[in-house]
PDB file of N, CA and C in Angstrom:
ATOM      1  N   UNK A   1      46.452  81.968  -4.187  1.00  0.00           N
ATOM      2  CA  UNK A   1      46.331  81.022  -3.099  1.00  0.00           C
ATOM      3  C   UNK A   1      47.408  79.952  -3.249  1.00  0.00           C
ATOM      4  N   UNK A   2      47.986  79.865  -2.401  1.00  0.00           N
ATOM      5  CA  UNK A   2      48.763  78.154  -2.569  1.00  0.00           C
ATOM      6  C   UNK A   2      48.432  77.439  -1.909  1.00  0.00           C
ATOM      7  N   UNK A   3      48.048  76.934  -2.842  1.00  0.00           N
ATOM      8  CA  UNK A   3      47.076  75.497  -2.695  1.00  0.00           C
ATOM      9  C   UNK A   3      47.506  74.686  -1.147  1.00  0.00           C
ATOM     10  N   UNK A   4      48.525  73.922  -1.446  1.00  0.00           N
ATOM     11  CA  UNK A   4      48.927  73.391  -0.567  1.00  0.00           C
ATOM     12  C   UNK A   4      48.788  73.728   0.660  1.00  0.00           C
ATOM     13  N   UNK A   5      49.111  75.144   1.537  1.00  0.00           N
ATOM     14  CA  UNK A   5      49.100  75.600   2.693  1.00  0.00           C
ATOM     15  C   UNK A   5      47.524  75.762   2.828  1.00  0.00           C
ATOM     16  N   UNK A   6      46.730  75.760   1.439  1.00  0.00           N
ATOM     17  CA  UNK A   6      45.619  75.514   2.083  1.00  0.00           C
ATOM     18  C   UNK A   6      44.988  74.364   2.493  1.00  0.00           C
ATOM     19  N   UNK A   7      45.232  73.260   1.930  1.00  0.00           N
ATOM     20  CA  UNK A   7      44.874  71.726   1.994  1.00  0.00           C
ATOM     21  C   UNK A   7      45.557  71.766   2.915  1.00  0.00           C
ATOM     22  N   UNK A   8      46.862  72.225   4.151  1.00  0.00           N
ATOM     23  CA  UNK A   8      47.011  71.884   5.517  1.00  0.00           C
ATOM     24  C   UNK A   8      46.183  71.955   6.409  1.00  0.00           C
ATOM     25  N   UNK A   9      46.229  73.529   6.033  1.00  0.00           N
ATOM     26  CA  UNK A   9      44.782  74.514   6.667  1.00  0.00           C
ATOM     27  C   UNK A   9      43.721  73.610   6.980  1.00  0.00           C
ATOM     28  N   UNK A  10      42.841  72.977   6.206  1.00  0.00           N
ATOM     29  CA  UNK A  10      41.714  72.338   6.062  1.00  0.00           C
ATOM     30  C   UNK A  10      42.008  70.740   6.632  1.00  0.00           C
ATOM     31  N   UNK A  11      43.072  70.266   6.545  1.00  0.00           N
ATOM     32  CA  UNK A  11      43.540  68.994   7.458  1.00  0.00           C
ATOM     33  C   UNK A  11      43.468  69.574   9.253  1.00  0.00           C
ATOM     34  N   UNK A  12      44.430  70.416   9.339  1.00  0.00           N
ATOM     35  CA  UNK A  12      44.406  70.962  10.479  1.00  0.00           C
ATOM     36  C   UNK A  12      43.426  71.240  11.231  1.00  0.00           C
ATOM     37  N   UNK A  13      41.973  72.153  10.330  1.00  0.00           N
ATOM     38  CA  UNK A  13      41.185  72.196  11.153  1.00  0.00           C
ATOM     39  C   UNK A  13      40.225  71.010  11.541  1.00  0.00           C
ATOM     40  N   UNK A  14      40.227  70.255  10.450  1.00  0.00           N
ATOM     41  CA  UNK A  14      39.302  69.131  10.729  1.00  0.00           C
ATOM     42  C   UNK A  14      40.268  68.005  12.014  1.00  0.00           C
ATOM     43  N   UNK A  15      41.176  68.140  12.198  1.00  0.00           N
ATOM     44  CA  UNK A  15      41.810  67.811  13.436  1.00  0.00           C
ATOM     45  C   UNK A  15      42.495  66.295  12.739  1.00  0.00           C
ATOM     46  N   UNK A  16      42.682  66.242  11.444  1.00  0.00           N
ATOM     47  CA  UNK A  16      42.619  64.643  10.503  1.00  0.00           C
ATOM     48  C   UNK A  16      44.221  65.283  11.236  1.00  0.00           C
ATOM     49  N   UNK A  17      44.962  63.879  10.780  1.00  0.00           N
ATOM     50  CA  UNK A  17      46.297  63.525  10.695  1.00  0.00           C
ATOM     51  C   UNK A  17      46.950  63.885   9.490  1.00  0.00           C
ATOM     52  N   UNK A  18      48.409  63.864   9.320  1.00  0.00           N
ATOM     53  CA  UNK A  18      49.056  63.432   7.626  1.00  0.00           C
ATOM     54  C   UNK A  18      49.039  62.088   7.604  1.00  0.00           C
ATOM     55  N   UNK A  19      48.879  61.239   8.845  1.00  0.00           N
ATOM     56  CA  UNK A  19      49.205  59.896   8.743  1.00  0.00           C
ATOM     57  C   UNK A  19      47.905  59.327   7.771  1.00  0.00           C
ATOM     58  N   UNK A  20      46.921  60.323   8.688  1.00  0.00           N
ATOM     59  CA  UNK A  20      45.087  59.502   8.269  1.00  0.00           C
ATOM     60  C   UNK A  20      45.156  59.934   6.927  1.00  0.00           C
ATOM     61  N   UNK A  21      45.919  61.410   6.272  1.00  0.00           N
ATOM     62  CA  UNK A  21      45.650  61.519   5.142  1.00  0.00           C
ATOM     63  C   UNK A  21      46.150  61.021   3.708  1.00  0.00           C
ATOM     64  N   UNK A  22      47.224  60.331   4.631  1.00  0.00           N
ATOM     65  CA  UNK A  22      48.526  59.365   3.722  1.00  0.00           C
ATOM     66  C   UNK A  22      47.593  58.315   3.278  1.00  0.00           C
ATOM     67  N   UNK A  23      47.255  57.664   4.017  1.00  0.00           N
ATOM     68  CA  UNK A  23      46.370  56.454   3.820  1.00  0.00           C
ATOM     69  C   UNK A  23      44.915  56.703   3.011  1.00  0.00           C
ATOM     70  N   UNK A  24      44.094  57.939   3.232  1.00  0.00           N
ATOM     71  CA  UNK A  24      43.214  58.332   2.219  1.00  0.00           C
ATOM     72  C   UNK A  24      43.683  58.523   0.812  1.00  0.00           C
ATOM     73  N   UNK A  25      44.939  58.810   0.540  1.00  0.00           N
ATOM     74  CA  UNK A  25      45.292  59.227  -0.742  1.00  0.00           C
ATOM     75  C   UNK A  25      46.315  58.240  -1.298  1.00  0.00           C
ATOM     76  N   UNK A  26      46.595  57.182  -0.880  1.00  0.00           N
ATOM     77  CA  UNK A  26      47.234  56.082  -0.510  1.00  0.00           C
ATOM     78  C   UNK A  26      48.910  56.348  -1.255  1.00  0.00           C
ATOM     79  N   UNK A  27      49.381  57.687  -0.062  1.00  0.00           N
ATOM     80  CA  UNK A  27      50.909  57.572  -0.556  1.00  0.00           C
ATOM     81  C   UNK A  27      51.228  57.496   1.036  1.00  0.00           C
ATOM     82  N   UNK A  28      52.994  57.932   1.443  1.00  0.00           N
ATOM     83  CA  UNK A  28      53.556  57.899   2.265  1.00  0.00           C
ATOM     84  C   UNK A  28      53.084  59.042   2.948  1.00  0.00           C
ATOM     85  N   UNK A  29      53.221  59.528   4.062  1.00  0.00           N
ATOM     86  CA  UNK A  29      53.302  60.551   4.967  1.00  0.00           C
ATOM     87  C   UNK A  29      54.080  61.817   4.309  1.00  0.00           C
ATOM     88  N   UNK A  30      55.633  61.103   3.797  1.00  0.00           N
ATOM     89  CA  UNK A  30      56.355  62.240   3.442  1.00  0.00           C
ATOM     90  C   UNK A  30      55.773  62.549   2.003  1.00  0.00           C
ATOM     91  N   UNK A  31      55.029  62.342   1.272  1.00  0.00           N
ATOM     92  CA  UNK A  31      54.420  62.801   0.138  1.00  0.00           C
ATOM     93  C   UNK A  31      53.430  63.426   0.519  1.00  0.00           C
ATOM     94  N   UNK A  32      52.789  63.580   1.766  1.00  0.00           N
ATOM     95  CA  UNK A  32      51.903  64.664   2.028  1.00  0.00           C
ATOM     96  C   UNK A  32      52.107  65.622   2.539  1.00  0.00           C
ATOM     97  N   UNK A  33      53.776  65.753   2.786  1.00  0.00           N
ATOM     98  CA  UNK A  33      54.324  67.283   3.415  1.00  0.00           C
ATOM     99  C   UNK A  33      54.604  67.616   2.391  1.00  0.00           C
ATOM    100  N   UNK A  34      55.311  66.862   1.182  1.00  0.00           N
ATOM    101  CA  UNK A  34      55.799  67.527  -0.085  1.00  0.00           C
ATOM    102  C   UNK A  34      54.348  67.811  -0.794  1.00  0.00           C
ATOM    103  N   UNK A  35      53.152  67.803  -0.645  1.00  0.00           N
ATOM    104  CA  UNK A  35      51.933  68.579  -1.145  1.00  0.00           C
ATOM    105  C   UNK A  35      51.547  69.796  -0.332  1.00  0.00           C
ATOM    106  N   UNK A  36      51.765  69.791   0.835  1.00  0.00           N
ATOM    107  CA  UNK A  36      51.759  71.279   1.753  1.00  0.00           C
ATOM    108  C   UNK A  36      52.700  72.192   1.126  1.00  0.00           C
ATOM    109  N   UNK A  37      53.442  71.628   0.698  1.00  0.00           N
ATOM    110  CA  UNK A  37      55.168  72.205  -0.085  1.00  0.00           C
ATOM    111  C   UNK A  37      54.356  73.192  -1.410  1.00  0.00           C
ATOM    112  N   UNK A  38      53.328  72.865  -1.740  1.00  0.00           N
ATOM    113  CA  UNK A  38      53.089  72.889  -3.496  1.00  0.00           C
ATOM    114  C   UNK A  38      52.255  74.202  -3.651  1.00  0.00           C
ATOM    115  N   UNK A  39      52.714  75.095  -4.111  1.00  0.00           N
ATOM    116  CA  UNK A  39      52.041  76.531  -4.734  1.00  0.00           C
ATOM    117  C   UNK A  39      50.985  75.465  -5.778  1.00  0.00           C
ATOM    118  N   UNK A  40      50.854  74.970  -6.335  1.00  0.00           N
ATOM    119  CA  UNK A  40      49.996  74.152  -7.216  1.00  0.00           C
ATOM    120  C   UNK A  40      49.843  73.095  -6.788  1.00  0.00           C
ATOM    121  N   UNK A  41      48.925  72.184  -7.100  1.00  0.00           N
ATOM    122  CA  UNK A  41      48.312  70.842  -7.574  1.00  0.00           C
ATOM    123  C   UNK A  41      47.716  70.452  -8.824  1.00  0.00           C
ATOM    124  N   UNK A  42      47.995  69.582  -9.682  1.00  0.00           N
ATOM    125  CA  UNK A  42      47.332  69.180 -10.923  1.00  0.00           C
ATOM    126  C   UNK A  42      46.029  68.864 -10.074  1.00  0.00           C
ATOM    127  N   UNK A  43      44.924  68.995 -11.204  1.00  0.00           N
ATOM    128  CA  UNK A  43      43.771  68.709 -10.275  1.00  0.00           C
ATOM    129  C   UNK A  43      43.278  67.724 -10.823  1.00  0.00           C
ATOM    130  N   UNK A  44      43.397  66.622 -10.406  1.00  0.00           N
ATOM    131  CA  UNK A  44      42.752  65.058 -10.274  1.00  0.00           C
ATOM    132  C   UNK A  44      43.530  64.715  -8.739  1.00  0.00           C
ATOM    133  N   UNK A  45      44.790  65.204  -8.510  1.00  0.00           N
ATOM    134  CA  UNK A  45      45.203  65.411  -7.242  1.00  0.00           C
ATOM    135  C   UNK A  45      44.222  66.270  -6.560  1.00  0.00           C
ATOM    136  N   UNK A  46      43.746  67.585  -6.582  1.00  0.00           N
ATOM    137  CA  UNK A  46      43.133  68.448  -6.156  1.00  0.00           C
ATOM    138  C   UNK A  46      41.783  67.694  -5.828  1.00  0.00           C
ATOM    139  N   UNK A  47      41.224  66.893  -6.524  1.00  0.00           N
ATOM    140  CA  UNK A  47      39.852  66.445  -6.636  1.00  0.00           C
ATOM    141  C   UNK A  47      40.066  65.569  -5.770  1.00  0.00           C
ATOM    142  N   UNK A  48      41.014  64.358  -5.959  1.00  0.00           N
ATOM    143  CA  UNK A  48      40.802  63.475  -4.813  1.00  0.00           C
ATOM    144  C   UNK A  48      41.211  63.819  -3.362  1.00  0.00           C
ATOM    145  N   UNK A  49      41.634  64.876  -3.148  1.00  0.00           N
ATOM    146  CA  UNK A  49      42.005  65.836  -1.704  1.00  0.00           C
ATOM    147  C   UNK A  49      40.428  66.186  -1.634  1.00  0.00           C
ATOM    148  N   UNK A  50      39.721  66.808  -2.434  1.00  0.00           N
ATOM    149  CA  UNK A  50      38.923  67.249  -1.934  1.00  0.00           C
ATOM    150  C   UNK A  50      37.479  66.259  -1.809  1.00  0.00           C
ATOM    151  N   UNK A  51      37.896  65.798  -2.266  1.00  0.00           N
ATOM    152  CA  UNK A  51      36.894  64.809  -1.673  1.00  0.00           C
ATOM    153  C   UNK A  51      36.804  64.007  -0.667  1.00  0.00           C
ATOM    154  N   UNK A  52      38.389  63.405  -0.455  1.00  0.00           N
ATOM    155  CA  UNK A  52      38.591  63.016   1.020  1.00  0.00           C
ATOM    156  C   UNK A  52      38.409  63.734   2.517  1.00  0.00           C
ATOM    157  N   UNK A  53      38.701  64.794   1.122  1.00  0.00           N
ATOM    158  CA  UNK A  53      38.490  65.896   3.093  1.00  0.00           C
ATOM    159  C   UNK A  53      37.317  66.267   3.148  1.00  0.00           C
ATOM    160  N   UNK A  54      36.134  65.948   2.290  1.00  0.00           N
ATOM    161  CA  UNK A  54      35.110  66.862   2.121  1.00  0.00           C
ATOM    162  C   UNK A  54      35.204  68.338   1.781  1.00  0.00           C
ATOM    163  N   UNK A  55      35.954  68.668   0.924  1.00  0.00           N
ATOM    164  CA  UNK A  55      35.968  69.938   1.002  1.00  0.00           C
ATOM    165  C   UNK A  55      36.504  70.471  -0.271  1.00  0.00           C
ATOM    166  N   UNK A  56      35.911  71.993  -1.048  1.00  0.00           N
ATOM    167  CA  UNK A  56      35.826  72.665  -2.050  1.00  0.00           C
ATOM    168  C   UNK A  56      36.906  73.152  -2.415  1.00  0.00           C
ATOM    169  N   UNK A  57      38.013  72.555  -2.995  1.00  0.00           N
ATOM    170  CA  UNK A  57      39.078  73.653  -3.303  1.00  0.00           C
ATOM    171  C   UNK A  57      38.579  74.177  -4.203  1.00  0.00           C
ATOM    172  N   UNK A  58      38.417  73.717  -5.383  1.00  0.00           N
ATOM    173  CA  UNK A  58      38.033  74.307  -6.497  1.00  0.00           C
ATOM    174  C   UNK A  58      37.173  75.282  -6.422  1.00  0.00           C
ATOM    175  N   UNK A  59      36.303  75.294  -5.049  1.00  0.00           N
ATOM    176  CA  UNK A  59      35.692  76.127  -4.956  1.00  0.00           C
ATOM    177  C   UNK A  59      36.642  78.178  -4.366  1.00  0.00           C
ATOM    178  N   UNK A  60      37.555  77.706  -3.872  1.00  0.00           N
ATOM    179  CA  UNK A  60      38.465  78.579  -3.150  1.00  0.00           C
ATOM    180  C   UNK A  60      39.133  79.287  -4.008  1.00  0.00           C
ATOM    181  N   UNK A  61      39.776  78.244  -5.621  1.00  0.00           N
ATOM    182  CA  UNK A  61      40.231  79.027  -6.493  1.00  0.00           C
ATOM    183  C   UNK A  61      39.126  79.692  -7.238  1.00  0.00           C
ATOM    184  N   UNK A  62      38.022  79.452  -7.123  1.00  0.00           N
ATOM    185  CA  UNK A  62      37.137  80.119  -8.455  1.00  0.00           C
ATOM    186  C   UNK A  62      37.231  81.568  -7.874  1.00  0.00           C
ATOM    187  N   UNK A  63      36.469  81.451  -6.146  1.00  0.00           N
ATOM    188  CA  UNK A  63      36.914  82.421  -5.423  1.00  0.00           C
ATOM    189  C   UNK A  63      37.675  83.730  -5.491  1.00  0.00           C
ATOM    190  N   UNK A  64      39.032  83.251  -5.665  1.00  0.00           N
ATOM    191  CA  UNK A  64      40.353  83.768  -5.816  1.00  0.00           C
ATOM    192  C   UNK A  64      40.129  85.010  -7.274  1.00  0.00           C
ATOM    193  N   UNK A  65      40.117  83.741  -8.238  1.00  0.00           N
ATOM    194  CA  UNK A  65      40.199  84.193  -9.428  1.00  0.00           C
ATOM    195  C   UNK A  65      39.025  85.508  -9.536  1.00  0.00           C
ATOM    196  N   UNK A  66      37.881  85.458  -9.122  1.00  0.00           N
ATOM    197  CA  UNK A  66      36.653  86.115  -9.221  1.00  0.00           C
ATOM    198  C   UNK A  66      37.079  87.926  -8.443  1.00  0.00           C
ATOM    199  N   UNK A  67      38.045  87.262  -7.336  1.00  0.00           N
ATOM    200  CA  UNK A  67      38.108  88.494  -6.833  1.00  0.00           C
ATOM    201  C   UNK A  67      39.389  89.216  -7.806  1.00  0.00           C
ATOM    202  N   UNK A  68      40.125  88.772  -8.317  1.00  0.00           N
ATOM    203  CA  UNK A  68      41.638  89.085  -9.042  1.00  0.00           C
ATOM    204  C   UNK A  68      40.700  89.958 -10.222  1.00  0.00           C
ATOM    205  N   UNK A  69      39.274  89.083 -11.251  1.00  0.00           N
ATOM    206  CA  UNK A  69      38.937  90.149 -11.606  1.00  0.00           C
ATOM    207  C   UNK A  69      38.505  91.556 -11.065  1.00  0.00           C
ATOM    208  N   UNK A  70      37.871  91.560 -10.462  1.00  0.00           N
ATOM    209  CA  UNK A  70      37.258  92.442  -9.840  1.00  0.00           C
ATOM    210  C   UNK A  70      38.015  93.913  -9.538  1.00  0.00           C
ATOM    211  N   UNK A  71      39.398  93.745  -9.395  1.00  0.00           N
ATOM    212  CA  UNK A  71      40.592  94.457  -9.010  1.00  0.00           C
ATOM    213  C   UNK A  71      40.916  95.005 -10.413  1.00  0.00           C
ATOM    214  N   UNK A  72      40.708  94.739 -11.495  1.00  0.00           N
ATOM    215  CA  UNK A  72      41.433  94.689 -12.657  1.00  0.00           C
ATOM    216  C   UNK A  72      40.318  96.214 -13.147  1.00  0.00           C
TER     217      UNK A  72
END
């Protein structure tokens, strides 16, 4: 998963802004395109995204990972 295109994903659908989300995470605008940018996030970044948005990343990678076994 990369992360990032998913934390758009989940901005997008909730209809939020980058502006509204700049200000939840209290950086610039252009630091929240350079996180759409990001195959990764350290997660204390990850955590406070997901909490602002209401929403489970961590839950998406466990997800991920669960199915990668499964294949193996």
């Amino acid at each position: 998963m990369h992360v990032g295109q998913r934390v758009r994903e989940v901005v997008k659908q909730q209809g939020r802004s980058v502006s509204w989300l700049a200000k939840q995470i209290h950086c610039d605008r252009t630091n929240v395109y350079l996180i759409f940018k990001r195959a990764s996030i350290d997660t204390d970044l990850l955590q406070r995204l997901s909490v602002v948005l209401g929403y489970d990343f961590f839950q998406d990678l466990s997800e991920e990972t669960n199915a990668k076994k499964e294949t193996r």
